[in-house]
C-alpha atoms as a PDB file:
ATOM      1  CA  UNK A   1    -120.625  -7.767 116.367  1.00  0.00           C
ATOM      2  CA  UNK A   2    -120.688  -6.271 113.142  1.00  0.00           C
ATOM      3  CA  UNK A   3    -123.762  -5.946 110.959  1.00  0.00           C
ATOM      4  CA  UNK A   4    -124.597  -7.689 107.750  1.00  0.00           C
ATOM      5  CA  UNK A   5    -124.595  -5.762 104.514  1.00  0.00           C
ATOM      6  CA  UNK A   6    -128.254  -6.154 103.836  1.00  0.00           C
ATOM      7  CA  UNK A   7    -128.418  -6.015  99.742  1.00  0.00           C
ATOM      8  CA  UNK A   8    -130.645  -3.408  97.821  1.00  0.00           C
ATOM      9  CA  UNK A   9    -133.651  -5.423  96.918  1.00  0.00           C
ATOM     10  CA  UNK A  10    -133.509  -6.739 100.483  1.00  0.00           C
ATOM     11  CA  UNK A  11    -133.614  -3.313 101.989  1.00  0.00           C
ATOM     12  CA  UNK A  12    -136.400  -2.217  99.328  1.00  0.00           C
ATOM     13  CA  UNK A  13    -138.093  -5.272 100.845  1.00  0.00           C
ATOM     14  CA  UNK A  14    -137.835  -4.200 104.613  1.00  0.00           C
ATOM     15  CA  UNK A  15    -138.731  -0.769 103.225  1.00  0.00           C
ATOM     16  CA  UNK A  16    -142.127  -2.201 101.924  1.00  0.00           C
ATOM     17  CA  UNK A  17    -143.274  -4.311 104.732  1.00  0.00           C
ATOM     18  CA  UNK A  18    -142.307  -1.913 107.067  1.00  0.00           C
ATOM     19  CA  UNK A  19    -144.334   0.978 105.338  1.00  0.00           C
ATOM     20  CA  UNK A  20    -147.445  -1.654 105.075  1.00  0.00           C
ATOM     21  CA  UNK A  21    -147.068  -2.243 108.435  1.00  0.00           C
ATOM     22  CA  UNK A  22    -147.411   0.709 109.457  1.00  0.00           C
ATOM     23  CA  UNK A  23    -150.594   1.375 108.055  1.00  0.00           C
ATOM     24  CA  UNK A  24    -152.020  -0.799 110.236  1.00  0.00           C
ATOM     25  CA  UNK A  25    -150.049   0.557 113.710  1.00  0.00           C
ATOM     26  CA  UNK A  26    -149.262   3.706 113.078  1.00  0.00           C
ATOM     27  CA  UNK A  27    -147.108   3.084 116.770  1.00  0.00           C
ATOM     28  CA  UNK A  28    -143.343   3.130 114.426  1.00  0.00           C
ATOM     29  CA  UNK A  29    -141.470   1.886 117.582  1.00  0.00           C
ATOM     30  CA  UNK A  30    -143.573  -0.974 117.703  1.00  0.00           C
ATOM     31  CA  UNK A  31    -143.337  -1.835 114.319  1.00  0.00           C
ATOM     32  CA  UNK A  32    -139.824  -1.458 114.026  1.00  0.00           C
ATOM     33  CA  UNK A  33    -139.349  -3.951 116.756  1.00  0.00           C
ATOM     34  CA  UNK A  34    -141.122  -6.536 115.398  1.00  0.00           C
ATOM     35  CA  UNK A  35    -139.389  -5.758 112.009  1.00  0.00           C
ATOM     36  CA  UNK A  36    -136.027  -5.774 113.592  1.00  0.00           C
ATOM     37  CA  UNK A  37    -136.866  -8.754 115.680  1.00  0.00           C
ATOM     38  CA  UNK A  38    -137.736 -10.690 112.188  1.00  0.00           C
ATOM     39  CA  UNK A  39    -135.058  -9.662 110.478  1.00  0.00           C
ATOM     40  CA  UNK A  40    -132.592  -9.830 113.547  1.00  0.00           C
ATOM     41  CA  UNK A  41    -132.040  -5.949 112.595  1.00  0.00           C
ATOM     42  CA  UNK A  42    -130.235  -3.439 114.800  1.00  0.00           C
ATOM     43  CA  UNK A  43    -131.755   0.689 114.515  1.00  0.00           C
ATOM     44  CA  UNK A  44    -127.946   1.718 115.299  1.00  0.00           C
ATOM     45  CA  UNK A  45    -126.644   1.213 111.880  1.00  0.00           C
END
C-alpha cells in the first residue's frame, strides 16, 4: 500500500509537533507512535 506524498509545509508541520512533543516525553518511540497513529504515518518510508 503505497504511501502518500506528504507536502513540505505538512512535513515541517509533523516536524514541529513532533519536536514539541518531545519535550514533554523525551520516550521518541512513544511519541512517534502517537504521531504516526494521528497522522496514519508509517517509520518505513
Amino acid at each position: 500500500m503505497p504511501v502518500k506524498e506528504v507536502p513540505e509545509a505538512g512535513k515541517r508541520l509533523l516536524v514541529n509537533f513532533v519536536d514539541e512533543a518531545a519535550v514533554q516525553s523525551p520516550d521518541e518511540a512513544a511519541v512517534f507512535q502517537a504521531v504516526s497513529g494521528r497522522w496514519g504515518l508509517s517509520r518505513s518510508q
